[in-house]
C-alpha atoms as a PDB file:
ATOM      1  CA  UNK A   1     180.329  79.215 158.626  1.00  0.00           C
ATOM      2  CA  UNK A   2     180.194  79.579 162.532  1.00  0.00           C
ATOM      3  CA  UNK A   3     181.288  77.015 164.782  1.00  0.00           C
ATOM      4  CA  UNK A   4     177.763  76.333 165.872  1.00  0.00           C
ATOM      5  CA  UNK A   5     176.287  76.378 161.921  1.00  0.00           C
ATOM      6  CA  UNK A   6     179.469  74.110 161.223  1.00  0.00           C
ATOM      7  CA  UNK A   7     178.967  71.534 164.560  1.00  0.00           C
ATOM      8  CA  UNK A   8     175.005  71.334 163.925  1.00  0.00           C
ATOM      9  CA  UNK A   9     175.504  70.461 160.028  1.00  0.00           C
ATOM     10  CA  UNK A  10     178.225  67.791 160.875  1.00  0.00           C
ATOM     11  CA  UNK A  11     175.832  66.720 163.787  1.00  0.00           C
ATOM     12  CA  UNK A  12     173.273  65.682 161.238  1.00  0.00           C
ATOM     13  CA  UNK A  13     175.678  64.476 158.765  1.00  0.00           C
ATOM     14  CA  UNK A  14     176.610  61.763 160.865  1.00  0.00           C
ATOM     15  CA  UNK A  15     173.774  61.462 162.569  1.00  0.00           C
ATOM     16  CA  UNK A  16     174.530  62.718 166.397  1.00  0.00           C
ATOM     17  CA  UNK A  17     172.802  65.476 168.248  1.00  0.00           C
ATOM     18  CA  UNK A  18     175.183  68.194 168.239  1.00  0.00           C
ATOM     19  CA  UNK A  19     176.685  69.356 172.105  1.00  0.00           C
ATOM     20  CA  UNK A  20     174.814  71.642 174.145  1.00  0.00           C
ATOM     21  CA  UNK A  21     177.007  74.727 175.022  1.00  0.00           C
ATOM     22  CA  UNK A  22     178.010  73.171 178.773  1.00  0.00           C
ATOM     23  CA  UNK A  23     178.977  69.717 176.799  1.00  0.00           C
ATOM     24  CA  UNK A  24     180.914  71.820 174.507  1.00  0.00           C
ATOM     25  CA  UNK A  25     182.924  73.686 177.468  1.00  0.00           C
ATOM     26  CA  UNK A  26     183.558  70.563 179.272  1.00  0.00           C
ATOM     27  CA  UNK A  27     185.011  68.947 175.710  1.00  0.00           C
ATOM     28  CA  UNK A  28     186.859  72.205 175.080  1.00  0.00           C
ATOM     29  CA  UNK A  29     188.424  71.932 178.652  1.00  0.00           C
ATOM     30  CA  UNK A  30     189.320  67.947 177.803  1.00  0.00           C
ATOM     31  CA  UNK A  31     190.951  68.952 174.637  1.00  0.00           C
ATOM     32  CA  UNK A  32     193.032  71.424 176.844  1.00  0.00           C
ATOM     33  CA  UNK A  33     193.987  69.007 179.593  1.00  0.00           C
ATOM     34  CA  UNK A  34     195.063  66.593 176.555  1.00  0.00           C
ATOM     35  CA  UNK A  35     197.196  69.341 174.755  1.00  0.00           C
ATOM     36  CA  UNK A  36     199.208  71.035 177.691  1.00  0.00           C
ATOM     37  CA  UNK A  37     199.467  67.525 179.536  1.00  0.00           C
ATOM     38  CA  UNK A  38     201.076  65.826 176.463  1.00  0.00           C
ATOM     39  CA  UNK A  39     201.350  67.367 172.563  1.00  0.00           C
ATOM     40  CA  UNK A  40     198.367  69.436 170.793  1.00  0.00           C
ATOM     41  CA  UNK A  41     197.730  66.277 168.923  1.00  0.00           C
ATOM     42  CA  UNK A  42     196.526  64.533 171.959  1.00  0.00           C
ATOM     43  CA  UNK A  43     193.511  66.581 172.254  1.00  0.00           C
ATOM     44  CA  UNK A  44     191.267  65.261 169.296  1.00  0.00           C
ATOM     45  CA  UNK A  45     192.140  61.909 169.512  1.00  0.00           C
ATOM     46  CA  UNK A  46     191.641  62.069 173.643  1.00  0.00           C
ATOM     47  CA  UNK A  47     188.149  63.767 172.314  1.00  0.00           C
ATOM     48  CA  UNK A  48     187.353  60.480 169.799  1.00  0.00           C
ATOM     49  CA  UNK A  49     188.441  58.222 172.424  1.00  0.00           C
ATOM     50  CA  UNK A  50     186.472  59.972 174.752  1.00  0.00           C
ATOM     51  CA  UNK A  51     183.156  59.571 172.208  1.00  0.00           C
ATOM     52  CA  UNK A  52     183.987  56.064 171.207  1.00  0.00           C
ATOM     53  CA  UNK A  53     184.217  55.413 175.106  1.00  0.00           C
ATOM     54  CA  UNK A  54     180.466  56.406 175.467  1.00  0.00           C
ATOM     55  CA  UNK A  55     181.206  57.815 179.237  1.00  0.00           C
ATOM     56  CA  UNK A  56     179.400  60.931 180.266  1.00  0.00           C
ATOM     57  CA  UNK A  57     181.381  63.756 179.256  1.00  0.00           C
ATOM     58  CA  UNK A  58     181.591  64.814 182.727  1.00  0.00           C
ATOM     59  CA  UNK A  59     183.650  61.417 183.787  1.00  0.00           C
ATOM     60  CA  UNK A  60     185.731  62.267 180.805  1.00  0.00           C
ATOM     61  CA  UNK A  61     186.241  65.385 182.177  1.00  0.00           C
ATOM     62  CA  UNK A  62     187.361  64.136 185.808  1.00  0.00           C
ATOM     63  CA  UNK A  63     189.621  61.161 183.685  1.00  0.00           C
ATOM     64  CA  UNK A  64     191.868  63.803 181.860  1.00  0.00           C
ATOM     65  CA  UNK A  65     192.504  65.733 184.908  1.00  0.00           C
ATOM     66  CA  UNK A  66     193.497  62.614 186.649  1.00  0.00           C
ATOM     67  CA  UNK A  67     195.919  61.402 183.869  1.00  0.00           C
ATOM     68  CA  UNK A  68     197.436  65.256 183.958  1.00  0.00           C
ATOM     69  CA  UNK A  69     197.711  65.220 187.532  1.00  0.00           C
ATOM     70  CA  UNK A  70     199.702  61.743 187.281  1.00  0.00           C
ATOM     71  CA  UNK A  71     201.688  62.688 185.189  1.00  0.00           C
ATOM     72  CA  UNK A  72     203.119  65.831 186.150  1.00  0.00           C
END
């Protein structure tokens, strides 16, 4: 199963449209921030709170760089 196959099928399972390829890169680059800024753990919970938050994904985006950036 391919990432997309595998994203699409959860997508419906739950009921969400899956992430267009530029939401995907900006929640792959999140992830990152949350990983290298903290512990590899941080970046799927950062990515669920970042969901639960409802905030464009582009403000999430612009958040974890700010919290890296503070914390360095």
């Amino acid at each position: 199963m391919t990432v997309e196959q595998f994203l699409a099928a959860f997508a419906a399972e739950i009921g969400v449209p899956a992430p267009s390829g530029e939401e995907s890169t900006a929640l792959l680059e999140v992830a990152s921030i949350a990983a290298h800024a903290s512990q590899r753990t941080a970046a799927p919970l950062a990515c669920w709170m970042g969901g639960a938050s409802g905030m464009p994904i582009a403000e999430l985006l612009a958040a974890a760089q700010r919290v890296a950036a503070d914390g360095s």
